[in-house]
PDB file of N, CA and C in Angstrom:
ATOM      1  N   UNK A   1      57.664-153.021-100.424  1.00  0.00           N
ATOM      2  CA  UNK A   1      57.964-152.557-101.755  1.00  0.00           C
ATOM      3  C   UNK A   1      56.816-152.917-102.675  1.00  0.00           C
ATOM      4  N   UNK A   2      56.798-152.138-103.786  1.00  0.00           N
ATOM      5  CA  UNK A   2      55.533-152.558-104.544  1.00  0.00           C
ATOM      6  C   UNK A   2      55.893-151.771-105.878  1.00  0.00           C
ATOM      7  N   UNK A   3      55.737-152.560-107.563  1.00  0.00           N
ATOM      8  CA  UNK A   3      55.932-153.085-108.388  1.00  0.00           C
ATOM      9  C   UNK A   3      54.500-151.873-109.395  1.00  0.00           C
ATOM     10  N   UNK A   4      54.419-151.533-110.318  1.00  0.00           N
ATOM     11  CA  UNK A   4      53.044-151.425-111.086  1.00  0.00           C
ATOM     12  C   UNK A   4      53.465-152.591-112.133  1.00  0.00           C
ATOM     13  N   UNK A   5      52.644-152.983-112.415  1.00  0.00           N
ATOM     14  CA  UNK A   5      52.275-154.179-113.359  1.00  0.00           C
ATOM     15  C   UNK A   5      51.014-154.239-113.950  1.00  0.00           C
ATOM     16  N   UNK A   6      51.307-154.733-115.591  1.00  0.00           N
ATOM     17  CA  UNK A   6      50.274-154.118-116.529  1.00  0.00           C
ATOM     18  C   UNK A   6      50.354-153.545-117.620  1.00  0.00           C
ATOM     19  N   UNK A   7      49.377-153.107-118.574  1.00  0.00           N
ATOM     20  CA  UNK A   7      49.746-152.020-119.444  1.00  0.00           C
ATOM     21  C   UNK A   7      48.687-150.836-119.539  1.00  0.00           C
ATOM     22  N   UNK A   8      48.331-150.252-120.196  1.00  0.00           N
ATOM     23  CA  UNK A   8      47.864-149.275-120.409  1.00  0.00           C
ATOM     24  C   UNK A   8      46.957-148.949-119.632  1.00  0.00           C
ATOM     25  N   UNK A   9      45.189-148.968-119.505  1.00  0.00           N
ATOM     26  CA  UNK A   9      44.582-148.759-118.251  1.00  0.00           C
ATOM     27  C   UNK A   9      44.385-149.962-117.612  1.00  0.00           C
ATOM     28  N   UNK A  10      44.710-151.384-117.894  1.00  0.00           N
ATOM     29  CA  UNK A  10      45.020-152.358-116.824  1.00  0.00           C
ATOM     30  C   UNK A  10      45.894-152.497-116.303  1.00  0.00           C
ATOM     31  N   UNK A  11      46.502-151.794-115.014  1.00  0.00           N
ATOM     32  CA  UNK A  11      47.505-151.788-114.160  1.00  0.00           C
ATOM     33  C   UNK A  11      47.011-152.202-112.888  1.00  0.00           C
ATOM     34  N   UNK A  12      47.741-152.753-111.824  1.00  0.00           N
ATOM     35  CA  UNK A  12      47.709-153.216-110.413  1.00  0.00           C
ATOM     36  C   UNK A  12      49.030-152.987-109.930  1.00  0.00           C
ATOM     37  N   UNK A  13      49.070-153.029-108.519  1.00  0.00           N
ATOM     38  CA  UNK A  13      50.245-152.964-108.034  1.00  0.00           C
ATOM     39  C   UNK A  13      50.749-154.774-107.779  1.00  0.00           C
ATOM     40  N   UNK A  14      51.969-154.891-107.751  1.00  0.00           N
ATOM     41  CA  UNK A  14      52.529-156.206-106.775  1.00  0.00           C
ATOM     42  C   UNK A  14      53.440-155.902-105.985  1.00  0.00           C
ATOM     43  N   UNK A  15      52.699-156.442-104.884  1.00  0.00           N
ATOM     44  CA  UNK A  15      53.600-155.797-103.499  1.00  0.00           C
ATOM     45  C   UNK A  15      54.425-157.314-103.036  1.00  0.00           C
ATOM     46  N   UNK A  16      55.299-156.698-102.476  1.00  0.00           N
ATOM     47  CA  UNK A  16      56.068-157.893-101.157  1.00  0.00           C
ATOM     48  C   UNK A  16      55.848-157.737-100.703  1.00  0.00           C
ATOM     49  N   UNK A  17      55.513-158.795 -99.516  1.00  0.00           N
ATOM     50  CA  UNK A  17      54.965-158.784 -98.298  1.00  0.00           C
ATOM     51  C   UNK A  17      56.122-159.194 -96.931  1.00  0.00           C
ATOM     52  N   UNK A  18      57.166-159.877 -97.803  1.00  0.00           N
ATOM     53  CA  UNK A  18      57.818-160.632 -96.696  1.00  0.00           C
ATOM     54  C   UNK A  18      59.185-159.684 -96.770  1.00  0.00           C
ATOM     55  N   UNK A  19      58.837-158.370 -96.635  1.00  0.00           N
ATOM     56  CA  UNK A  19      60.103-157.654 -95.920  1.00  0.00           C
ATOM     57  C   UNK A  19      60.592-157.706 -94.632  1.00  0.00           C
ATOM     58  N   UNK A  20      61.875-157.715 -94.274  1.00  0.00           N
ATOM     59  CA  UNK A  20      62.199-158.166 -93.059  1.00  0.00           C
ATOM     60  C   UNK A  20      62.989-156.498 -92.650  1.00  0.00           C
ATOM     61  N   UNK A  21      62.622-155.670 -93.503  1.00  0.00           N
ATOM     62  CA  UNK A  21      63.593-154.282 -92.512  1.00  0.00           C
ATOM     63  C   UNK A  21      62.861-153.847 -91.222  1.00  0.00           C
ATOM     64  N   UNK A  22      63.963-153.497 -90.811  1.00  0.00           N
ATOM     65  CA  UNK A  22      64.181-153.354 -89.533  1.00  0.00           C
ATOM     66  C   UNK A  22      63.131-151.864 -89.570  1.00  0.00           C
ATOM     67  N   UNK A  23      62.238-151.987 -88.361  1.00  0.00           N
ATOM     68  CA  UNK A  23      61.015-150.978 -88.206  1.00  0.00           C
ATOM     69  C   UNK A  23      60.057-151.508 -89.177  1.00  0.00           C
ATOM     70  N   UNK A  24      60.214-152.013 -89.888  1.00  0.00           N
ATOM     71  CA  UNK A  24      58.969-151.970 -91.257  1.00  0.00           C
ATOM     72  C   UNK A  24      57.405-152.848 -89.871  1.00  0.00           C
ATOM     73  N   UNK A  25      56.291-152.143 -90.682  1.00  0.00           N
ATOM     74  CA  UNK A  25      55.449-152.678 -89.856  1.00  0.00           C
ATOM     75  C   UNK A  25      55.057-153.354 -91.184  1.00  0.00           C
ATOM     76  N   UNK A  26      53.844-154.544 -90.232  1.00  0.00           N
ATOM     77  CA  UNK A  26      53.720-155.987 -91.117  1.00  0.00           C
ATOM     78  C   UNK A  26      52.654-155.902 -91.838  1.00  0.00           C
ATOM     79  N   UNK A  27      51.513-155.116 -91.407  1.00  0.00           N
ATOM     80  CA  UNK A  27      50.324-154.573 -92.480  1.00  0.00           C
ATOM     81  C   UNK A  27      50.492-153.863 -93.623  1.00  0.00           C
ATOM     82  N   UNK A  28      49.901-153.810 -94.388  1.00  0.00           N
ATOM     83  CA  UNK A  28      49.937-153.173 -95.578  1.00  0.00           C
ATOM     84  C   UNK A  28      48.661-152.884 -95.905  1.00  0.00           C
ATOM     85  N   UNK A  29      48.655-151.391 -96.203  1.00  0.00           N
ATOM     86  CA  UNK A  29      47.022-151.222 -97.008  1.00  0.00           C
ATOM     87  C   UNK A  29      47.553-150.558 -98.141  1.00  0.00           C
ATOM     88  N   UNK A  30      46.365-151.369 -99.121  1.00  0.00           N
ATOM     89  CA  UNK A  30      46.517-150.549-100.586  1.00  0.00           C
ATOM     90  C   UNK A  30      45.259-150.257-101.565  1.00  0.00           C
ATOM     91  N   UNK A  31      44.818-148.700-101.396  1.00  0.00           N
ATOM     92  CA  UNK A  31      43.919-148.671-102.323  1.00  0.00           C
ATOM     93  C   UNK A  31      43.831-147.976-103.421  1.00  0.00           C
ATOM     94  N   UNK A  32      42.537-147.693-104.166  1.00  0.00           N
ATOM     95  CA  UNK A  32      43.001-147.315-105.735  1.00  0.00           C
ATOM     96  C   UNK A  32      42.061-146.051-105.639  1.00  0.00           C
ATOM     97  N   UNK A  33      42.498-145.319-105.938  1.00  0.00           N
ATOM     98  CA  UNK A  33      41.689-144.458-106.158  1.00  0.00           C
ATOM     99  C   UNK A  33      41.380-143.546-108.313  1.00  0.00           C
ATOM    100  N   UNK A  34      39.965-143.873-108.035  1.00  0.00           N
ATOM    101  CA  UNK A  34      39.494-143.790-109.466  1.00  0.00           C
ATOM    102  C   UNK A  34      38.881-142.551-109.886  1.00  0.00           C
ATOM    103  N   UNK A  35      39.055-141.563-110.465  1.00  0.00           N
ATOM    104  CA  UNK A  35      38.322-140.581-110.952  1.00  0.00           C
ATOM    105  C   UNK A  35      37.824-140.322-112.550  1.00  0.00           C
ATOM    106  N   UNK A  36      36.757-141.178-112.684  1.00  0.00           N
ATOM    107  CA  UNK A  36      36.270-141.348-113.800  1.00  0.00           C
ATOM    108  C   UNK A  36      35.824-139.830-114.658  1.00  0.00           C
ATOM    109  N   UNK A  37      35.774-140.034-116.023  1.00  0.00           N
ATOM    110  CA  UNK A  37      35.829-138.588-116.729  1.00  0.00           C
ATOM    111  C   UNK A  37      33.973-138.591-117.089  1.00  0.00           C
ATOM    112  N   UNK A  38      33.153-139.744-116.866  1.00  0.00           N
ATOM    113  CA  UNK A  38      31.831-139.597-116.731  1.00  0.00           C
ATOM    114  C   UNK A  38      31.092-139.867-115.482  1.00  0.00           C
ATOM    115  N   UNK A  39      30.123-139.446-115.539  1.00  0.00           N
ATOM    116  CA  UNK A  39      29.307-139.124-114.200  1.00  0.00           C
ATOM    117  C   UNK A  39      30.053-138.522-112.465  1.00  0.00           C
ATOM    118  N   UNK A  40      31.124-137.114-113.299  1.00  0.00           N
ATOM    119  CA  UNK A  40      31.663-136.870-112.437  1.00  0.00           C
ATOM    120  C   UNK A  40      31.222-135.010-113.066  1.00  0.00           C
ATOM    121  N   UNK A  41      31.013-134.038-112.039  1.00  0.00           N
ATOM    122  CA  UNK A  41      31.163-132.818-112.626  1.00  0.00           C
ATOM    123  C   UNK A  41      32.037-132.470-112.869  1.00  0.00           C
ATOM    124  N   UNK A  42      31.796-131.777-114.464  1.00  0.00           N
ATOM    125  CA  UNK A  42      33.080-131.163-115.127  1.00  0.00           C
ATOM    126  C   UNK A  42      33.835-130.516-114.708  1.00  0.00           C
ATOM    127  N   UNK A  43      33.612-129.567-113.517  1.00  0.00           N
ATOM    128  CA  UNK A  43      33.758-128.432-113.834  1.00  0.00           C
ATOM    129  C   UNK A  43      34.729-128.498-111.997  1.00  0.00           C
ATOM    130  N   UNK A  44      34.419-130.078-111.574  1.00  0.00           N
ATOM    131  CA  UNK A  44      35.699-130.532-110.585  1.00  0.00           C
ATOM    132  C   UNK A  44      36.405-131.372-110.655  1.00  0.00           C
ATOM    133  N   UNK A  45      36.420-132.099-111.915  1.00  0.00           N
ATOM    134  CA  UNK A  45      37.217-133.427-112.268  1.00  0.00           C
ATOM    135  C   UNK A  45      38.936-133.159-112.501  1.00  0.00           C
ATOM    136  N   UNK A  46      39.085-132.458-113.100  1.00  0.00           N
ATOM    137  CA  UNK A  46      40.466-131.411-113.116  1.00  0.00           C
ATOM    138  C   UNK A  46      40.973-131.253-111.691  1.00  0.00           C
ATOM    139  N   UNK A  47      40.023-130.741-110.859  1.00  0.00           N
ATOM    140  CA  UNK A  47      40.859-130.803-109.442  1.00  0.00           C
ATOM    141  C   UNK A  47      40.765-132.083-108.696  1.00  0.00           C
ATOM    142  N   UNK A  48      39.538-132.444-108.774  1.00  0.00           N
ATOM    143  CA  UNK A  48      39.732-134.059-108.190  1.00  0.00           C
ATOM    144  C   UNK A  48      40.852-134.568-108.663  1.00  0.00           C
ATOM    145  N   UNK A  49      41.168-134.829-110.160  1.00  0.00           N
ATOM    146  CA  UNK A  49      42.758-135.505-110.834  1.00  0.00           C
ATOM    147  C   UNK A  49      43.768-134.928-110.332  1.00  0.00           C
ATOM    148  N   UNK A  50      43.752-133.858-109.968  1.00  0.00           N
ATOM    149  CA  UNK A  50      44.791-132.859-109.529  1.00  0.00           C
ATOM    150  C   UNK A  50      45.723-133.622-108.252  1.00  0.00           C
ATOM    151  N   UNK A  51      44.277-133.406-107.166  1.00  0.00           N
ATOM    152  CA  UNK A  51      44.745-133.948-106.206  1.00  0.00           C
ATOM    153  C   UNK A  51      44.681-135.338-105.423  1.00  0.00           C
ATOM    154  N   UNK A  52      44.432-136.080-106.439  1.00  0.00           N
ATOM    155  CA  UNK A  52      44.711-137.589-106.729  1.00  0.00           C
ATOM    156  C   UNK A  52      45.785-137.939-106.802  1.00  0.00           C
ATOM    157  N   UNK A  53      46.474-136.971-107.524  1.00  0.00           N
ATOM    158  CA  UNK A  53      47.669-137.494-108.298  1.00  0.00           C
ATOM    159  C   UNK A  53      49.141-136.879-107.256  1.00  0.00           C
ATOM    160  N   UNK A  54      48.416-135.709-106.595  1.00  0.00           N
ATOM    161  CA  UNK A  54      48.962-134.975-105.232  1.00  0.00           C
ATOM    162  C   UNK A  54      49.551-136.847-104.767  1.00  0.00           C
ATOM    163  N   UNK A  55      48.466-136.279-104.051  1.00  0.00           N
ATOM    164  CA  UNK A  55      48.502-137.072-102.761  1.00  0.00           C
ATOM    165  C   UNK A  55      49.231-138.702-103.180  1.00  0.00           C
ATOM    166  N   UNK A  56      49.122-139.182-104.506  1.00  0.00           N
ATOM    167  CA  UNK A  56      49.633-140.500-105.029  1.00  0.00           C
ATOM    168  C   UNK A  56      51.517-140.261-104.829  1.00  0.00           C
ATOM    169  N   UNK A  57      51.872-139.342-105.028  1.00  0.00           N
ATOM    170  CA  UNK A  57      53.060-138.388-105.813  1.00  0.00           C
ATOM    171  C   UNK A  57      54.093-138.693-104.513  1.00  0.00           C
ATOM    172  N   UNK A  58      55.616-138.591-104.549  1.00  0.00           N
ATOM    173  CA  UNK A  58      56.345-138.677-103.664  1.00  0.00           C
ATOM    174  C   UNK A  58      56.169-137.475-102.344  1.00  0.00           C
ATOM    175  N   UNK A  59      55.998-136.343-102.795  1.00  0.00           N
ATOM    176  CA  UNK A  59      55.475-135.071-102.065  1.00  0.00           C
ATOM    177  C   UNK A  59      54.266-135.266-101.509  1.00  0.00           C
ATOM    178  N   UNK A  60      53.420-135.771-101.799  1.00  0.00           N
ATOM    179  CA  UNK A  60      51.934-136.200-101.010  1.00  0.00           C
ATOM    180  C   UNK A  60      52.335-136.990-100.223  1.00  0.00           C
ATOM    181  N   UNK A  61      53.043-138.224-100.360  1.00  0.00           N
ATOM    182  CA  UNK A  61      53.464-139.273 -99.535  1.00  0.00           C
ATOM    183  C   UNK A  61      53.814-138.995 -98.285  1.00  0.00           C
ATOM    184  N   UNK A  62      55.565-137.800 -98.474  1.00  0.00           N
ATOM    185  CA  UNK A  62      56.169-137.291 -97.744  1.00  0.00           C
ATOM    186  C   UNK A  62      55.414-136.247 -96.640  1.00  0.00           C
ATOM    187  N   UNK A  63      54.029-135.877 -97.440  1.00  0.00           N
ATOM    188  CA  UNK A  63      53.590-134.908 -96.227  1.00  0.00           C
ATOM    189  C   UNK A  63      52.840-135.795 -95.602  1.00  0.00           C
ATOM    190  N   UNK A  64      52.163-136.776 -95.637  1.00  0.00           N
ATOM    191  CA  UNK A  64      51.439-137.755 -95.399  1.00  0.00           C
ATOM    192  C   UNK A  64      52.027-138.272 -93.995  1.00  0.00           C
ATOM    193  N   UNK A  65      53.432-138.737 -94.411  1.00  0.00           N
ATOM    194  CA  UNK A  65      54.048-139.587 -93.304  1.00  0.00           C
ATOM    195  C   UNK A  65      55.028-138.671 -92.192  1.00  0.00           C
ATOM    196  N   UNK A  66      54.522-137.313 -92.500  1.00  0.00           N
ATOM    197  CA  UNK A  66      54.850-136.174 -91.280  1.00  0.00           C
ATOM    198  C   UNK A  66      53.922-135.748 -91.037  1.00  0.00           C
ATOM    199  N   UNK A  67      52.835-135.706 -91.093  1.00  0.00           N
ATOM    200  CA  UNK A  67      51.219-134.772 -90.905  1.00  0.00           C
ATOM    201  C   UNK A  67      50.433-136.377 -90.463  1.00  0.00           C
ATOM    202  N   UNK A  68      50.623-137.499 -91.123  1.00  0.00           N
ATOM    203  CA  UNK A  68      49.337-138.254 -91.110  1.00  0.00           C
ATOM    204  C   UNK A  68      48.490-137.934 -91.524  1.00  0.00           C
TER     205      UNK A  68
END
């Protein structure tokens, strides 16, 4: 399970680590993904955010953990 914590653009996640459900595997990876509004082209930053926010999203997740 994992928490956002923070406020405005200082946010992090806090995760638990010591889940005991049944199947849960014991690793955890967690990364951030950043799409800054400078030194990025304009004219793909809109879709980069797009599909950032895809893939972050319960529906990205869900295709994620049937596709891999």
């Amino acid at each position: 399970e994992a928490k956002v914590v923070g406020q405005g653009k200082d946010l992090a996640l806090e995760l638990a680590y010591d889940t005991k459900a049944e199947g849960a595997y014991p690793i955890t990876l967690v990364t951030y993904e950043i799409a800054c509004e400078k030194g990025n082209k304009a004219e793909t930053l809109d879709a980069t955010k797009s599909f950032l926010g895809y893939i972050a999203s319960e529906d990205g997740q869900n295709l994620l953990k049937k596709d891999g």
